[in-house]
N, C-alpha and C. Protein backbone atom coordinates (compact mmCIF):
# COMPACT_ATOMS: atom_id res chain seq x y z
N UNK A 1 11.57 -94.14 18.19
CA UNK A 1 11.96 -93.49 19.40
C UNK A 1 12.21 -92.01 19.20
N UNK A 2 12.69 -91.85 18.65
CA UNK A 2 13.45 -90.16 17.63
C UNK A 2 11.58 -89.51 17.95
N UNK A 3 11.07 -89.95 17.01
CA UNK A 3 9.58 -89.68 16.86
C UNK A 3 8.79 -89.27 18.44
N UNK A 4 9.16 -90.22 18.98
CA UNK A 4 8.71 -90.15 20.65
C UNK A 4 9.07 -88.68 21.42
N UNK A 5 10.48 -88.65 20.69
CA UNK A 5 11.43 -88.15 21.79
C UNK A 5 10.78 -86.36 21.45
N UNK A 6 10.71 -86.46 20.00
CA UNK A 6 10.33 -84.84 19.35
C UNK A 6 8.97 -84.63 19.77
N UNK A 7 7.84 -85.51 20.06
CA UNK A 7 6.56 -85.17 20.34
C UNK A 7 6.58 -84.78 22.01
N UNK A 8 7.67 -85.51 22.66
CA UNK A 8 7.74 -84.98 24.27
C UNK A 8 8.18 -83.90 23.85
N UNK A 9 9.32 -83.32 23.14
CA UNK A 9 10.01 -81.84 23.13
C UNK A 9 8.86 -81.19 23.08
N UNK A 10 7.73 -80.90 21.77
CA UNK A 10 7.36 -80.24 21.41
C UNK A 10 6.37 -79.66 22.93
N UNK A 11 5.85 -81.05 23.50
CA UNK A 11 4.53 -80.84 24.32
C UNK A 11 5.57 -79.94 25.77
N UNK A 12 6.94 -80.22 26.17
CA UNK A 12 7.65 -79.45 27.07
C UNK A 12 7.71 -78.07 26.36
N UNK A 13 7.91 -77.57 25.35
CA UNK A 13 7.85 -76.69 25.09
C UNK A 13 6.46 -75.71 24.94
N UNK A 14 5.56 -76.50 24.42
CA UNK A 14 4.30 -75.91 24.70
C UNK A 14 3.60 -75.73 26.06
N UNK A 15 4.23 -76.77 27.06
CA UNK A 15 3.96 -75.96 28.13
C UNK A 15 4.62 -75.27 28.52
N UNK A 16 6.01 -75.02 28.55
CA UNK A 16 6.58 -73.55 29.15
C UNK A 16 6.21 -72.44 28.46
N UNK A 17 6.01 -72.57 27.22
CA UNK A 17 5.10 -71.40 26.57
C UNK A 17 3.83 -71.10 27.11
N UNK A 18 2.88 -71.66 27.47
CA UNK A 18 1.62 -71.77 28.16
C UNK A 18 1.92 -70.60 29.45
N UNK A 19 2.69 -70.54 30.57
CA UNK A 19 2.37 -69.75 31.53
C UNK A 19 2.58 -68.20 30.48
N UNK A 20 3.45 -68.21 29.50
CA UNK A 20 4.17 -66.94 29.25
C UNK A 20 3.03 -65.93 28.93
N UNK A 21 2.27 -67.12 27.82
CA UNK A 21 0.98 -66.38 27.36
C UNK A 21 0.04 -65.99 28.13
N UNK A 22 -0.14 -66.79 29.14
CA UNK A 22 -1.11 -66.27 30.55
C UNK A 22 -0.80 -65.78 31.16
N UNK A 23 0.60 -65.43 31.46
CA UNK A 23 1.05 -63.88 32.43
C UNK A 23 0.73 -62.77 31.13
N UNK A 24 1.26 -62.60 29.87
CA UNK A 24 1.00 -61.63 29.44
C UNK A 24 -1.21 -61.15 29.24
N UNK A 25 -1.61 -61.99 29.32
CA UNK A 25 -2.77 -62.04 29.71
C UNK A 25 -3.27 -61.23 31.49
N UNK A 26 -2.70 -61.89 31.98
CA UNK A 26 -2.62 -61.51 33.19
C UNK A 26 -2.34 -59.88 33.18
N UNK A 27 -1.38 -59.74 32.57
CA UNK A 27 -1.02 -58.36 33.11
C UNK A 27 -2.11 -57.13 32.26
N UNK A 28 -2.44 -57.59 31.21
CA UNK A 28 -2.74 -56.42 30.27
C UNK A 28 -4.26 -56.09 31.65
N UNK A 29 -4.83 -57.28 32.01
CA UNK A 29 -5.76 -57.75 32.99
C UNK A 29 -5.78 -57.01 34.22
N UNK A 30 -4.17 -56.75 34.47
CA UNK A 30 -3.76 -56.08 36.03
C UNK A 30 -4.12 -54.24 35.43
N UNK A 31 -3.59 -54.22 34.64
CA UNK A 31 -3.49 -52.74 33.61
C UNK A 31 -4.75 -52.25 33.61
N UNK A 32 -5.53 -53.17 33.29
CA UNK A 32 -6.97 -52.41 32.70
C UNK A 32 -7.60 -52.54 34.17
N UNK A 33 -7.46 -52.92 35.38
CA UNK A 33 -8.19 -52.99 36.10
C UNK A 33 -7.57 -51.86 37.08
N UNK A 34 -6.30 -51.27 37.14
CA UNK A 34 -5.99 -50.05 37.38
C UNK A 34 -6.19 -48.84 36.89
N UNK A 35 -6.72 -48.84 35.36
CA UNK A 35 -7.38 -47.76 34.66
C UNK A 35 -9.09 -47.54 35.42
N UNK A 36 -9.04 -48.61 35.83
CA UNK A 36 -11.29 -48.74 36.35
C UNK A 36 -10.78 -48.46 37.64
N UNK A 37 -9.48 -48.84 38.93
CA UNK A 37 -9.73 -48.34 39.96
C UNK A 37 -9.20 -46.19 39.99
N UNK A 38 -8.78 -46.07 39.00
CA UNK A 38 -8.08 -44.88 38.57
C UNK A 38 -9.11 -44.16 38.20
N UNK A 39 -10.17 -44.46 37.71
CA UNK A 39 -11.69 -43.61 37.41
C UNK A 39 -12.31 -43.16 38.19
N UNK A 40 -12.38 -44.74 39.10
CA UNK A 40 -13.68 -45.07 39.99
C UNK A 40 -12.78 -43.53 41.14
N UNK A 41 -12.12 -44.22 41.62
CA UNK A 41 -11.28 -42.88 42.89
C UNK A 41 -11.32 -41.69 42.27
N UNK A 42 -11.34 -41.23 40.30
CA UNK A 42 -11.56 -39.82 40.03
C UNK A 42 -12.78 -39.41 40.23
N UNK A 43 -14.33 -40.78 39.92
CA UNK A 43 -15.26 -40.43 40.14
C UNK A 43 -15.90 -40.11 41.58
N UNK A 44 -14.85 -40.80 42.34
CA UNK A 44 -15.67 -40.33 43.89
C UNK A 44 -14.86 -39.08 44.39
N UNK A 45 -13.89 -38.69 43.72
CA UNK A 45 -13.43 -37.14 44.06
C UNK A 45 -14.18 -36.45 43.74
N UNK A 46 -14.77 -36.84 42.51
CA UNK A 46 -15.38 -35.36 41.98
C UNK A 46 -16.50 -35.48 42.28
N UNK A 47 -17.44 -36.28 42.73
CA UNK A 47 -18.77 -36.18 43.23
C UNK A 47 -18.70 -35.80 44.65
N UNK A 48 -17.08 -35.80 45.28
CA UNK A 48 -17.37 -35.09 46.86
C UNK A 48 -17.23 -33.94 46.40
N UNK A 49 -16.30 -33.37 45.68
CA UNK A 49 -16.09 -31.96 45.04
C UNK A 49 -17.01 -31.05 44.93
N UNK A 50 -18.19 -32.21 44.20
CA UNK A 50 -19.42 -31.19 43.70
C UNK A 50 -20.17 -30.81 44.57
N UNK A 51 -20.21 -32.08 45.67
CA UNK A 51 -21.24 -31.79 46.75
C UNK A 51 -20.89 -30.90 47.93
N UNK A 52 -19.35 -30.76 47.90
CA UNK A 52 -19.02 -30.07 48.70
C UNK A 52 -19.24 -28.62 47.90
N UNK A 53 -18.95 -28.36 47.03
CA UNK A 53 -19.31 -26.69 46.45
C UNK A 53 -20.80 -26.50 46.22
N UNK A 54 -21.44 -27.41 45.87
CA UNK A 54 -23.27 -26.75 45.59
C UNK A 54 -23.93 -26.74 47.06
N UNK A 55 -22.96 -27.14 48.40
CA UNK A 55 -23.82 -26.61 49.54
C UNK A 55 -25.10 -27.81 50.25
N UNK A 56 -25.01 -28.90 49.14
CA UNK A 56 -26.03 -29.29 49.48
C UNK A 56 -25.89 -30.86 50.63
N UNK A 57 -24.64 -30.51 51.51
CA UNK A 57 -23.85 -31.74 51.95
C UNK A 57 -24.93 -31.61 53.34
N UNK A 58 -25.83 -30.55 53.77
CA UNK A 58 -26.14 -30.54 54.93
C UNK A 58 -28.00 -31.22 54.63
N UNK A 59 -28.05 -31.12 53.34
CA UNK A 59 -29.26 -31.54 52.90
C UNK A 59 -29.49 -33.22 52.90
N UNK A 60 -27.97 -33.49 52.55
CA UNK A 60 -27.74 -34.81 52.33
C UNK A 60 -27.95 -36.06 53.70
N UNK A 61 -28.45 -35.01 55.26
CA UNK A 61 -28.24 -35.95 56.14
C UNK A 61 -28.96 -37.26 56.41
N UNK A 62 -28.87 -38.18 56.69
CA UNK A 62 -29.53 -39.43 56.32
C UNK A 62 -29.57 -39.87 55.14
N UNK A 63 -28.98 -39.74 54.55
CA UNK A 63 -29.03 -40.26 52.87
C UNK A 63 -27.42 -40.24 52.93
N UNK A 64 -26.91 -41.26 51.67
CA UNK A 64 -25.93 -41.14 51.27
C UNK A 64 -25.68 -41.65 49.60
N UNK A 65 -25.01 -40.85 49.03
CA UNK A 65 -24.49 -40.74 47.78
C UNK A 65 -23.85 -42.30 47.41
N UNK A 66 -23.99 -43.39 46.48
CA UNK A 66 -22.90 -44.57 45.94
C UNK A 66 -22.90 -44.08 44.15
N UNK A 67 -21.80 -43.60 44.18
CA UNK A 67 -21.59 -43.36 42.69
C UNK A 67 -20.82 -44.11 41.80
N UNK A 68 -21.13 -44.55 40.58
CA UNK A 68 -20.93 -45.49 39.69
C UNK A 68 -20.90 -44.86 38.25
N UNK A 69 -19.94 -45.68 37.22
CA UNK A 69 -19.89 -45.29 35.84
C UNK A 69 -20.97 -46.17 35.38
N UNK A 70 -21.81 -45.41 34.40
CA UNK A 70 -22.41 -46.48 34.18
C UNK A 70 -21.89 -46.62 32.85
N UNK A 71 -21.69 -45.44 31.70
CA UNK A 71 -21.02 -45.69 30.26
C UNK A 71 -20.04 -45.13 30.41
N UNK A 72 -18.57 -45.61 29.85
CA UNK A 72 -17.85 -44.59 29.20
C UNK A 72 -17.12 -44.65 28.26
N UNK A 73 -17.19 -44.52 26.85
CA UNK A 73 -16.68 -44.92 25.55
C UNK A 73 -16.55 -43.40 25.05
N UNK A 74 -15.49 -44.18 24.25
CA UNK A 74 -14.85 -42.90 23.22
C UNK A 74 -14.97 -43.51 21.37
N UNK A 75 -15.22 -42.40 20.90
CA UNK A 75 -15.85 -42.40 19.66
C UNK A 75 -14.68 -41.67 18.96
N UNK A 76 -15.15 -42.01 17.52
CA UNK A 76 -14.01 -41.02 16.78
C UNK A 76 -15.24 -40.29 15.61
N UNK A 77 -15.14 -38.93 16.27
CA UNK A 77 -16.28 -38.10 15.45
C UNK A 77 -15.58 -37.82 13.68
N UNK A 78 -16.82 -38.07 13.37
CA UNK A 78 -17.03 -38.19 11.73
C UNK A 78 -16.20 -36.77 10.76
N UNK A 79 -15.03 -37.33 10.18
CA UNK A 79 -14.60 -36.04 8.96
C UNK A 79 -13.41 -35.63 9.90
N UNK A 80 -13.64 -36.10 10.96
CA UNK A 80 -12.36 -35.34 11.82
C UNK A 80 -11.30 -36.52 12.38
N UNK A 81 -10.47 -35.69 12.83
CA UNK A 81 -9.83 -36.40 13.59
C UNK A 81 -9.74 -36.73 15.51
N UNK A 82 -10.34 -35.96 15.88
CA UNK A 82 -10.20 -35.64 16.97
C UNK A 82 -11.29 -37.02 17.43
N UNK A 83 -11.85 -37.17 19.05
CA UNK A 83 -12.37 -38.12 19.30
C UNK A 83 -13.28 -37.54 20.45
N UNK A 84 -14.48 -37.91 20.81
CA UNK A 84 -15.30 -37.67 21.90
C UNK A 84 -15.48 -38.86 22.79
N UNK A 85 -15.36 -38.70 24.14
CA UNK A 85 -15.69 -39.55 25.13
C UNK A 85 -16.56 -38.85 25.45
N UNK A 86 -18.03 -40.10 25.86
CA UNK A 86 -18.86 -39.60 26.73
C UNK A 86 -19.66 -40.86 27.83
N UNK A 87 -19.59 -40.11 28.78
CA UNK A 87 -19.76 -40.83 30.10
C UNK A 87 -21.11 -40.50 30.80
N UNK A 88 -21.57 -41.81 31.25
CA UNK A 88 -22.71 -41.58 32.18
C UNK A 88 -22.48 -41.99 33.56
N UNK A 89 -22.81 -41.37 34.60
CA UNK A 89 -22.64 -41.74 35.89
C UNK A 89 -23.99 -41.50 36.31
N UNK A 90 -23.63 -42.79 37.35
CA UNK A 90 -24.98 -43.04 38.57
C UNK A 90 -24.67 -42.95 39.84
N UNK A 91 -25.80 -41.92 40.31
CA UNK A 91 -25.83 -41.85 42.00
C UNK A 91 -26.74 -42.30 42.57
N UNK A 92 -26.43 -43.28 42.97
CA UNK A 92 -27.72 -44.36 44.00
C UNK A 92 -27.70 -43.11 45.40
N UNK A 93 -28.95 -43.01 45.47
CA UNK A 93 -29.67 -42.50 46.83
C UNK A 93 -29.76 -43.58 47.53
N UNK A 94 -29.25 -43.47 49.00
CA UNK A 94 -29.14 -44.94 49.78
C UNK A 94 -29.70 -44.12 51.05
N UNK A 95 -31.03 -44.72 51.92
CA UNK A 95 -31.10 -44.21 53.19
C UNK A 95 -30.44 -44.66 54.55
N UNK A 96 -30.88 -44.77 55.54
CA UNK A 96 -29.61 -45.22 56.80
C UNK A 96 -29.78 -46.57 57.00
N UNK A 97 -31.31 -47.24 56.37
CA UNK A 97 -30.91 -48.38 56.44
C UNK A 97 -30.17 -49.56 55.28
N UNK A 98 -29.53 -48.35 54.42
CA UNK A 98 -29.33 -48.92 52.98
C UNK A 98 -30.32 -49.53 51.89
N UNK A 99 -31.05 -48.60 51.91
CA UNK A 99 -31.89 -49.31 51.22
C UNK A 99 -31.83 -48.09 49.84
N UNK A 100 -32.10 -48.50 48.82
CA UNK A 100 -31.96 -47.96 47.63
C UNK A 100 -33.20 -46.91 47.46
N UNK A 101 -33.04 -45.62 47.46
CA UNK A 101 -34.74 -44.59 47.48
C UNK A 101 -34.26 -43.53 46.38
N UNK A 102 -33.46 -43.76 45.46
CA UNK A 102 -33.66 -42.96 44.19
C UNK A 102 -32.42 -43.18 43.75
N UNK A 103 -31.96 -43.18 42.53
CA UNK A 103 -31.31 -43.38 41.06
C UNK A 103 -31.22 -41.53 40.18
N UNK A 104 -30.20 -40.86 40.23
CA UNK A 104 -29.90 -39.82 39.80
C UNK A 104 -28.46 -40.57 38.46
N UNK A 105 -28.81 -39.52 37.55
CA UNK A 105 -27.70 -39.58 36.35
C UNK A 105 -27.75 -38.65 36.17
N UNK A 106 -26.51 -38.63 35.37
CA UNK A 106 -25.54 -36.95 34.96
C UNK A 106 -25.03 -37.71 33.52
N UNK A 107 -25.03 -36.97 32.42
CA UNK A 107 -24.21 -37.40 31.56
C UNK A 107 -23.00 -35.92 31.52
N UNK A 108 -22.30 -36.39 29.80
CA UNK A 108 -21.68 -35.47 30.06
C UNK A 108 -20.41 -35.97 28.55
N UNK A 109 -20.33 -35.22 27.72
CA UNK A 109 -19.34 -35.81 26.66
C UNK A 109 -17.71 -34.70 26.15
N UNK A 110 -17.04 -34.90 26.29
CA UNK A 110 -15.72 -34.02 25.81
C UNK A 110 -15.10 -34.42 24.63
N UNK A 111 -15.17 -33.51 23.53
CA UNK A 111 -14.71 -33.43 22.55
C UNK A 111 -13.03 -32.94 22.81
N UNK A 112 -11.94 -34.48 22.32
CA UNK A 112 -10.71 -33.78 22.12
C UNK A 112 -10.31 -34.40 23.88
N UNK A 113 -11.18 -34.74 25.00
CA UNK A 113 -11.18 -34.41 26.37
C UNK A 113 -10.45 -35.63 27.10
N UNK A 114 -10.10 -35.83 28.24
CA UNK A 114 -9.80 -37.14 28.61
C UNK A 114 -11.00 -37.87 29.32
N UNK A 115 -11.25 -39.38 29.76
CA UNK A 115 -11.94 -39.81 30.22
C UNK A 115 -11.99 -39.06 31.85
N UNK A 116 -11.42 -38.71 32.21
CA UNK A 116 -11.25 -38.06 33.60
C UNK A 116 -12.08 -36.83 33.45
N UNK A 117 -12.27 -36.07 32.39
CA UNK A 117 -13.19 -34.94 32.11
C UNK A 117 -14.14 -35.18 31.91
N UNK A 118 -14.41 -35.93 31.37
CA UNK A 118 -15.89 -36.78 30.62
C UNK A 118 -16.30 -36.83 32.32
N UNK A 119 -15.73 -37.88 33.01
CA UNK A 119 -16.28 -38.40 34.07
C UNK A 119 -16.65 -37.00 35.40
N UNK A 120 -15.95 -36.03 35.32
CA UNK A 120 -15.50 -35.26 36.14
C UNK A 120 -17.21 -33.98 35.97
N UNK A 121 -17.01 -33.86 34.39
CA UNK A 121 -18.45 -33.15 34.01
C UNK A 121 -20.13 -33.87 34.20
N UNK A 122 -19.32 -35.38 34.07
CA UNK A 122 -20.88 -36.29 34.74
C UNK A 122 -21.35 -36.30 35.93
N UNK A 123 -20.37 -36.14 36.67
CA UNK A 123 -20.32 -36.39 38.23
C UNK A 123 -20.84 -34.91 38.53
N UNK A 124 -20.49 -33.85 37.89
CA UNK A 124 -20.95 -32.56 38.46
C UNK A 124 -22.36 -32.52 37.84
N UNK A 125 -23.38 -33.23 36.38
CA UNK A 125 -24.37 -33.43 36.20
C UNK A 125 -25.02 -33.78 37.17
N UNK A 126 -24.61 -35.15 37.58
CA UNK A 126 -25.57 -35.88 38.49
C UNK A 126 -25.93 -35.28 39.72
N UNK A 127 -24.67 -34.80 40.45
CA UNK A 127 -25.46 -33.57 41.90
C UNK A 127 -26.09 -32.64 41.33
N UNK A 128 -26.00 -32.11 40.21
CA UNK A 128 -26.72 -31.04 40.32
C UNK A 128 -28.18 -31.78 40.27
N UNK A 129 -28.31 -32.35 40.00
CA UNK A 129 -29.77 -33.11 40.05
C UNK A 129 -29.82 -33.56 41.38
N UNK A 130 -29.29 -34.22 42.24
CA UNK A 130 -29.46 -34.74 43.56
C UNK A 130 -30.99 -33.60 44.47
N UNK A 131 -30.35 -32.45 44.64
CA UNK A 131 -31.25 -31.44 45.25
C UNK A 131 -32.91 -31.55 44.64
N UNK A 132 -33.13 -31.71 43.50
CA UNK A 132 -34.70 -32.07 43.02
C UNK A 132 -35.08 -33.55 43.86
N UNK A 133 -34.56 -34.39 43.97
CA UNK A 133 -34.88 -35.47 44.57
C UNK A 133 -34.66 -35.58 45.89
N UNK A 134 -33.96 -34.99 46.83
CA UNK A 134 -33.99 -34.95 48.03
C UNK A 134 -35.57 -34.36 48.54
N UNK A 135 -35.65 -33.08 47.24
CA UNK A 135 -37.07 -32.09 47.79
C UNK A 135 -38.45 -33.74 47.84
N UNK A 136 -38.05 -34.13 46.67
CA UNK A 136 -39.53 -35.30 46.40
C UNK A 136 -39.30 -36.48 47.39
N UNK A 137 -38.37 -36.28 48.06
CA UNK A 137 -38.17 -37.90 49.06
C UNK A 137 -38.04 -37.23 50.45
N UNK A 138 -38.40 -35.57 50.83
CA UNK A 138 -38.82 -35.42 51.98
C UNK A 138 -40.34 -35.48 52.12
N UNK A 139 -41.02 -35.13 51.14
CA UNK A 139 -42.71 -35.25 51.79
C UNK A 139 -43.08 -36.60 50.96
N UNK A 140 -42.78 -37.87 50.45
CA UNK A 140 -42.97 -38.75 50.18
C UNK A 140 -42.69 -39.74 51.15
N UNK A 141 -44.12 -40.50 51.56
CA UNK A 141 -44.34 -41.51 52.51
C UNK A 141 -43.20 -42.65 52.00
N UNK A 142 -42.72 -43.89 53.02
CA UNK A 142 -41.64 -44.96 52.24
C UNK A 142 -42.85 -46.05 51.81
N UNK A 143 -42.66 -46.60 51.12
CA UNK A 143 -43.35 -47.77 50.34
C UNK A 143 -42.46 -49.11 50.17
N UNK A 144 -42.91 -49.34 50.81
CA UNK A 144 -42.26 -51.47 51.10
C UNK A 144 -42.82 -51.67 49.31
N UNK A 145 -43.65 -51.39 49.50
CA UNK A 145 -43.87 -52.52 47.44
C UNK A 145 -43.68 -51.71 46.70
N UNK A 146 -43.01 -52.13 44.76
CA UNK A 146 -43.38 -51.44 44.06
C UNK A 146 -44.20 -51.32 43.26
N UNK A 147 -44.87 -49.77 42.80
CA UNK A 147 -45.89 -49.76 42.00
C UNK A 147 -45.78 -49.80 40.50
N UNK A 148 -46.85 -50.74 40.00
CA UNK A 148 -46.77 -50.66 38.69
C UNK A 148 -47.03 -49.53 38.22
């Protein structure tokens, strides 16, 4: 019975231990997913930022900008101490009927920098490219299929 009684303890105790470990799970979970909504809102500041200073917001009509991280890792450069993040961002070209009509990237890496810089210098990459592709998707017919 003794025997009985210690194998129920143990299994009551392993389950009240059980939620503890899955809230601390949980949270590191809540944490890191406030660092990605904390980017994502730096990355759509700074891609209105850019578009609002290079002028080209009146070019942009019928089209609209969806911007996305696509990399962003930090490295620890060789002999040193210091560390580089570098980030790639994507700007989906979307027309009015949402439909996807061009793919622009910006990279962009900061030595020593925060991910908010990394992201902030990608985002100003990628518009500056936007304006070459607006020029090739005004005299380009739309195409329902794609070509090999």
């Amino acid at each position: 019975m003794n025997l009985k009684l210690t194998g129920l303890g143990l299994l009551v105790a392993a389950c009240l231990a059980a939620p503890l470990t899955s809230s601390e799970t949980a949270r590191a979970a809540t944490t890191a997913e406030a660092s990605k909504a904390e980017l994502h809102r730096a990355l759509q500041e700074a891609v209105t930022r850019h578009v609002s200073q290079s002028g080209i917001g009146s070019s942009l009509r019928g089209y609209a900008l969806a911007p996305a991280i696509v990399q962003l890792r930090r490295y620890a450069e060789p002999g040193t101490k210091q560390t580089k993040v570098v980030c790639i961002v994507s700007l989906a070209v979307k027309n009015q009927r949402e439909e996807l009509v061009a793919d622009v990237r910006g990279s962009a890496s900061a030595i020593g920098g925060s991910s908010l810089d990394a992201v902030d210098a990608a985002a100003s990459s990628a518009v500056s490219r936007v304006p070459a592709v607006l020029s090739k998707l005004e005299g380009a017919p739309i195409e329902r299929v794609a070509r090999r």
